[in-house]
C-alpha atoms as a PDB file:
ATOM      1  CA  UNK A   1     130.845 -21.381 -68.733  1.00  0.00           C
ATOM      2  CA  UNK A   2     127.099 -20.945 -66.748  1.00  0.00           C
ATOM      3  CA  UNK A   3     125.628 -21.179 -70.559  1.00  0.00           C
ATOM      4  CA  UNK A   4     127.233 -23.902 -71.396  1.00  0.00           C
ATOM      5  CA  UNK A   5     126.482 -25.874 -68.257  1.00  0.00           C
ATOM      6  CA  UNK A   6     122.577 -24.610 -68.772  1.00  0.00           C
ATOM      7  CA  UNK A   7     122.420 -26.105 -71.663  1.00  0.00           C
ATOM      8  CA  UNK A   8     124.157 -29.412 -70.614  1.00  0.00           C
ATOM      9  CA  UNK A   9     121.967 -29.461 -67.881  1.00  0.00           C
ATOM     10  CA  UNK A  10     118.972 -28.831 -70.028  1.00  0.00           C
ATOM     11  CA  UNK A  11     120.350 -31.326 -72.451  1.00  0.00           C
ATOM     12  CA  UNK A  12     119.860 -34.054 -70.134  1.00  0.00           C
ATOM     13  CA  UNK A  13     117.552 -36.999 -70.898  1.00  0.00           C
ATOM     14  CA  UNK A  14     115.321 -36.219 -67.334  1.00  0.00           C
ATOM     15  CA  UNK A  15     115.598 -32.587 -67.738  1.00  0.00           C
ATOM     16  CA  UNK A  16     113.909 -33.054 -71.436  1.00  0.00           C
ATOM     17  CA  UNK A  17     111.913 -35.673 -70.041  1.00  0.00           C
ATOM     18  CA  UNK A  18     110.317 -33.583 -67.554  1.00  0.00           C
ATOM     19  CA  UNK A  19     109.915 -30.726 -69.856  1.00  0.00           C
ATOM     20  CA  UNK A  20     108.155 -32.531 -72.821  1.00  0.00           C
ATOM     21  CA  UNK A  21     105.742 -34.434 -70.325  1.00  0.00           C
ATOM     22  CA  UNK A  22     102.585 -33.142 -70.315  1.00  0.00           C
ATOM     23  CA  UNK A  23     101.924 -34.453 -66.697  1.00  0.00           C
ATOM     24  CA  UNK A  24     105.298 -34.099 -64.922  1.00  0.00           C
ATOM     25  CA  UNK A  25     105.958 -30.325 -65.038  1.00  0.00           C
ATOM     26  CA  UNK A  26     102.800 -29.225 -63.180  1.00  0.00           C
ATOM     27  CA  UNK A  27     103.134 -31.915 -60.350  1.00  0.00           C
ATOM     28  CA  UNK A  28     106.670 -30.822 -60.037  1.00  0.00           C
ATOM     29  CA  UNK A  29     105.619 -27.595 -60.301  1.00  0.00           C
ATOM     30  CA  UNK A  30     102.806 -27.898 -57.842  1.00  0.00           C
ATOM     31  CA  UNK A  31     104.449 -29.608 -55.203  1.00  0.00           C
ATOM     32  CA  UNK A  32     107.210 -26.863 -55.854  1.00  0.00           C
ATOM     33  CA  UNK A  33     104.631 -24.741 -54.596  1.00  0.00           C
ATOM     34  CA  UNK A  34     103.162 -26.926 -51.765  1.00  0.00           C
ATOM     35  CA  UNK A  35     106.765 -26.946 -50.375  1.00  0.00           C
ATOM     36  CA  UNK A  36     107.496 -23.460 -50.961  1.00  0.00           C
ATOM     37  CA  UNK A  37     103.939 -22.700 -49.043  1.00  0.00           C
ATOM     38  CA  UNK A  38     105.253 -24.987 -45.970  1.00  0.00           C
ATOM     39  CA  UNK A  39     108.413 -23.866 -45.978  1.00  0.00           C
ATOM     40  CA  UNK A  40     107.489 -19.811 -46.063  1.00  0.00           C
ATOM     41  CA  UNK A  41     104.316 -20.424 -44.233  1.00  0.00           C
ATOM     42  CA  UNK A  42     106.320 -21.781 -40.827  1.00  0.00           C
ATOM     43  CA  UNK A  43     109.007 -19.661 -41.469  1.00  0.00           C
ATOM     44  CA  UNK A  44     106.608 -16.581 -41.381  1.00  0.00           C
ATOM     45  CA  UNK A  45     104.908 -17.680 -37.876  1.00  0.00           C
ATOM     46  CA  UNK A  46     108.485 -17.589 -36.535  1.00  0.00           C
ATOM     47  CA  UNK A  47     108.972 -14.450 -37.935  1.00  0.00           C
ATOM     48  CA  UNK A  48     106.181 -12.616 -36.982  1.00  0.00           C
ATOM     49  CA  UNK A  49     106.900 -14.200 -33.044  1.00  0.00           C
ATOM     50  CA  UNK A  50     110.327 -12.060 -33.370  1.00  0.00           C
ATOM     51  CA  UNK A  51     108.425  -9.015 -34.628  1.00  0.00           C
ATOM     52  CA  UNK A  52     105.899  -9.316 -31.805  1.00  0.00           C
ATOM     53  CA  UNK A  53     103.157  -9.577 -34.049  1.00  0.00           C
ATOM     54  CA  UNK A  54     101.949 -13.222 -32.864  1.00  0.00           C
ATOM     55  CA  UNK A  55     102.160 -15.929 -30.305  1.00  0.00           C
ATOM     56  CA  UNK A  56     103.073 -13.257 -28.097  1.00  0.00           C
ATOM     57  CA  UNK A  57     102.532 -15.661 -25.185  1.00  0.00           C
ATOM     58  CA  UNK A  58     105.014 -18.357 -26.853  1.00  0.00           C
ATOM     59  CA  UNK A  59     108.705 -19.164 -26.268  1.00  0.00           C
ATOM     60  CA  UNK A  60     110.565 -18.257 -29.500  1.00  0.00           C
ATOM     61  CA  UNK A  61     112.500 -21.075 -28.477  1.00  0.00           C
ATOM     62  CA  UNK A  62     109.037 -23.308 -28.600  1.00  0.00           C
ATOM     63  CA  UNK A  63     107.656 -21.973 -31.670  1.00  0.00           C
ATOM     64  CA  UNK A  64     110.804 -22.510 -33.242  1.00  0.00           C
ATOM     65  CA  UNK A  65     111.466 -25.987 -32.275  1.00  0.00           C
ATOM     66  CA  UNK A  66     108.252 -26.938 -33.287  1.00  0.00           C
ATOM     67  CA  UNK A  67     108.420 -25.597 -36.686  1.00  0.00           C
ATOM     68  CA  UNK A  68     111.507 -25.286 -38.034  1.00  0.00           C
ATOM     69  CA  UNK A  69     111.635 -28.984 -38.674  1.00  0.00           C
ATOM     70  CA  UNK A  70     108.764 -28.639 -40.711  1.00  0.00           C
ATOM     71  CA  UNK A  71     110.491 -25.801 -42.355  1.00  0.00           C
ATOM     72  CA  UNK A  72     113.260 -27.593 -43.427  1.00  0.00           C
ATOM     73  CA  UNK A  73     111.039 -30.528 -44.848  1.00  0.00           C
ATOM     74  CA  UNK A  74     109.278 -27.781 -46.880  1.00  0.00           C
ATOM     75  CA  UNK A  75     112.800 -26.794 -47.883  1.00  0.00           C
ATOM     76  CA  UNK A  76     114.136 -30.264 -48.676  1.00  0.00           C
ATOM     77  CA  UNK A  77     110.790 -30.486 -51.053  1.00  0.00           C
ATOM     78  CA  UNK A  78     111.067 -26.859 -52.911  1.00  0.00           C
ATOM     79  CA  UNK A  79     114.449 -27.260 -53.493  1.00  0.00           C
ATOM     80  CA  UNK A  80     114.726 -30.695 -54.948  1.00  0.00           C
ATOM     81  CA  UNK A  81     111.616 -29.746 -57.054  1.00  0.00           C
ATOM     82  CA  UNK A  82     113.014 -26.377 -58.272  1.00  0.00           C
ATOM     83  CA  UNK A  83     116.101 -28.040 -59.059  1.00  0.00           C
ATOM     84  CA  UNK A  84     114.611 -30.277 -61.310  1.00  0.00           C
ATOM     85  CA  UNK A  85     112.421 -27.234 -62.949  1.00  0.00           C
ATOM     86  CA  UNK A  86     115.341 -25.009 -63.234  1.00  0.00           C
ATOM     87  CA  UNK A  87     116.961 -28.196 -65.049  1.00  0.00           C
ATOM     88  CA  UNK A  88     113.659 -28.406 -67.297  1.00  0.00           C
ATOM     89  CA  UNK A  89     114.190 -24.761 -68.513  1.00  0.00           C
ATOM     90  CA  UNK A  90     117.855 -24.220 -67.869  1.00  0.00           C
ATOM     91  CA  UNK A  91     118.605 -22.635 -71.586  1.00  0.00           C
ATOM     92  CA  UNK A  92     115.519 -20.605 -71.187  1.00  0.00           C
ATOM     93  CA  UNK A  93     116.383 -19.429 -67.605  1.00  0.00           C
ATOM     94  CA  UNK A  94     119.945 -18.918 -67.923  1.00  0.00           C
ATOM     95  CA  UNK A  95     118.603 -15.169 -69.585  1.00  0.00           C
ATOM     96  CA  UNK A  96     115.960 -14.606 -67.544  1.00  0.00           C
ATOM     97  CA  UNK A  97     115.980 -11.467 -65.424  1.00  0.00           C
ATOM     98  CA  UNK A  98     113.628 -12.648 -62.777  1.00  0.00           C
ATOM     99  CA  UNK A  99     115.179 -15.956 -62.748  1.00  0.00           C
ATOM    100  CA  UNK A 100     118.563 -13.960 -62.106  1.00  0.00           C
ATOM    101  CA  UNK A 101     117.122 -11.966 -59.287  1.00  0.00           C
ATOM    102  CA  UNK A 102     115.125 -14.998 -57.368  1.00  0.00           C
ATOM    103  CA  UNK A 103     118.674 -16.838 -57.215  1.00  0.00           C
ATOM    104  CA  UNK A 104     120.558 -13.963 -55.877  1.00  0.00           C
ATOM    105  CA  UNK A 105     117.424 -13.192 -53.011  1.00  0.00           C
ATOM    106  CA  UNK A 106     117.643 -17.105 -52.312  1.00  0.00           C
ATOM    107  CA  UNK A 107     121.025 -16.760 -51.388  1.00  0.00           C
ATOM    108  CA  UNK A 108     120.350 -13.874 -49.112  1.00  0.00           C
ATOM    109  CA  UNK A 109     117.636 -15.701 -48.138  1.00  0.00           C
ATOM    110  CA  UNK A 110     120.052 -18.782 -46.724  1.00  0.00           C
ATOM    111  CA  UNK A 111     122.138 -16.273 -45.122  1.00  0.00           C
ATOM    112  CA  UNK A 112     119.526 -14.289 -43.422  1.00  0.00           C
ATOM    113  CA  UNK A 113     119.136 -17.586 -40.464  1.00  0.00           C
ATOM    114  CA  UNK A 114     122.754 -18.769 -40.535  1.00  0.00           C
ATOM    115  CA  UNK A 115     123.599 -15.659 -39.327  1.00  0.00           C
ATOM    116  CA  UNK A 116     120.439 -15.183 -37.258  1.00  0.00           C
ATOM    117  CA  UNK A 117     121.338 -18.454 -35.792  1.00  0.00           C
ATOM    118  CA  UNK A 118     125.021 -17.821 -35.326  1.00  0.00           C
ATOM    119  CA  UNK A 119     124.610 -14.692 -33.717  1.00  0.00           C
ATOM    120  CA  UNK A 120     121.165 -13.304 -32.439  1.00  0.00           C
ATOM    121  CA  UNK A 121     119.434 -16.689 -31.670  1.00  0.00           C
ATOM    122  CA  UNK A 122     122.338 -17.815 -30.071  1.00  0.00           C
ATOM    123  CA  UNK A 123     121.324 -15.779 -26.847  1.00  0.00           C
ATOM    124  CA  UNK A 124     117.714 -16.839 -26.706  1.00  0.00           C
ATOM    125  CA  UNK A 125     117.339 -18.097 -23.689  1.00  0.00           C
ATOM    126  CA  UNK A 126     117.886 -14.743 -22.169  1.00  0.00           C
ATOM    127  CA  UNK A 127     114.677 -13.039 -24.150  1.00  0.00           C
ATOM    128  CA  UNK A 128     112.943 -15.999 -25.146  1.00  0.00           C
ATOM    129  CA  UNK A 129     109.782 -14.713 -23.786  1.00  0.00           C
ATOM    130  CA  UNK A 130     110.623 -11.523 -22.854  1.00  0.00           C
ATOM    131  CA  UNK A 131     108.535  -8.576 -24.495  1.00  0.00           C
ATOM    132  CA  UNK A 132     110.733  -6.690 -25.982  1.00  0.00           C
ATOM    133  CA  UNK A 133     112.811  -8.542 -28.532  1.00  0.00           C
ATOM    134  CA  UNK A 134     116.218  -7.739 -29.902  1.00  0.00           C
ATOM    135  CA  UNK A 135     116.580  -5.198 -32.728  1.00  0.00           C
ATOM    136  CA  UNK A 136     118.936  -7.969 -34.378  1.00  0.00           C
ATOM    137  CA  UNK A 137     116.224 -10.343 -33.941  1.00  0.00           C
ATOM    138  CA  UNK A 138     113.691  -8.271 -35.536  1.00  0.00           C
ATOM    139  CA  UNK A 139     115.371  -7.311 -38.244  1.00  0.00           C
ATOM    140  CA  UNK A 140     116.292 -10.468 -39.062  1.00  0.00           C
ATOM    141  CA  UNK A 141     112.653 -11.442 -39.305  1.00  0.00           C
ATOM    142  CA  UNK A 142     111.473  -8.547 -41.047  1.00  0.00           C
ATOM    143  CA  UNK A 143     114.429  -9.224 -43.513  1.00  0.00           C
ATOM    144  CA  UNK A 144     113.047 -12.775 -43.925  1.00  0.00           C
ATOM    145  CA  UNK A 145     109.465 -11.498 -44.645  1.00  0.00           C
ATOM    146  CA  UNK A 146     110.817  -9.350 -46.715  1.00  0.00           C
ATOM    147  CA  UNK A 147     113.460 -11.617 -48.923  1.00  0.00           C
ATOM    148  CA  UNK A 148     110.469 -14.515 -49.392  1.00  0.00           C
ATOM    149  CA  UNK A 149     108.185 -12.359 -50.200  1.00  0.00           C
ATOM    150  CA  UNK A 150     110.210 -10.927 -53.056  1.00  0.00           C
ATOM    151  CA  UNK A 151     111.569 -14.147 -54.071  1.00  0.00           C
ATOM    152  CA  UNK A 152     107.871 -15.335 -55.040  1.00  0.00           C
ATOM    153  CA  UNK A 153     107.147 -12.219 -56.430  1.00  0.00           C
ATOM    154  CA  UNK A 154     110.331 -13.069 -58.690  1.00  0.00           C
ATOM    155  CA  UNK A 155     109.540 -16.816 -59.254  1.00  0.00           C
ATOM    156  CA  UNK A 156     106.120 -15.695 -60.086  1.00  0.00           C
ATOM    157  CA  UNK A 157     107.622 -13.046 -63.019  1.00  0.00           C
ATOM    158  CA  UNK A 158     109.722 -15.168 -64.103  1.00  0.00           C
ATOM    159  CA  UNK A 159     106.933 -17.058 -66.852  1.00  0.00           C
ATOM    160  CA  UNK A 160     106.619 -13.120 -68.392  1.00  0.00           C
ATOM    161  CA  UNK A 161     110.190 -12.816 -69.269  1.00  0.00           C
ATOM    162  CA  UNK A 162     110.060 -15.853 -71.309  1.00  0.00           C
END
């Protein structure tokens, strides 16, 4: 059934558009990873704030609120771009190992903050700028360094399982 819908997806008149263009692809592909930088780059700052690493004399809160929004425009970019790669390449990716791997660390990825968020963050206001932050709240970050970091690895390897 996910082969099947690859290849309809692939099939698709803007899917083969895109992929036969000799021009599309790489600005797709390059704002793909303009987004991806924005998107990883803010979420990183945040991250390293929970690990203690940086703005040690910021509010999580603050840092947050001033760049999560610019997080989730980075987000709103990467994945409407790597939607329409992925629908590009579909066939070819359906088999790909790296491809296979990058989707399933995306998805921990996405549940790494919602639970953050639900849980941990939820309480901020009581360490916001305290020294010592929550283990929950570090590992949370550390997770998030952790699951980008891998998934560019992975979106990187990807073109070498083709």
């Amino acid at each position: 059934m996910l082969r099947a819908f690859s290849q309809w997806l692939n099939d698709l008149p803007p899917s083969q558009a895109l992929a036969e263009s000799d021009w599309a692809f790489p600005i797709v592909e390059s704002i793909h990873v303009l987004a991806l930088t924005l998107m990883v780059g803010t979420v990183a700052l945040v991250d390293l704030r929970l690990l203690n690493l940086a703005f040690r004399r910021v509010r999580v809160s603050s840092l947050a609120g001033q760049l999560l929004p610019l997080a989730w425009a980075g987000f709103a970019l990467m994945a409407a771009s790597g939607v329409a790669l992925f629908a590009s390449e579909a066939s070819k990716l359906y088999d790909n190992p790296a491809f296979r791997l990058k989707v399933v660390l995306l998805l921990l990825a996405g549940l790494n903050p919602l639970i953050f968020h639900v849980t941990t963050y939820r309480g901020v206001a009581a360490w916001d700028h305290a020294v010592a932050i929550p283990a929950r709240a570090r590992l949370a970050a550390a997770g998030s360094l952790t699951l980008w970091s891998a998934i560019i690895i992975c979106g990187r390897m990807i073109a070498y399982f083709h």
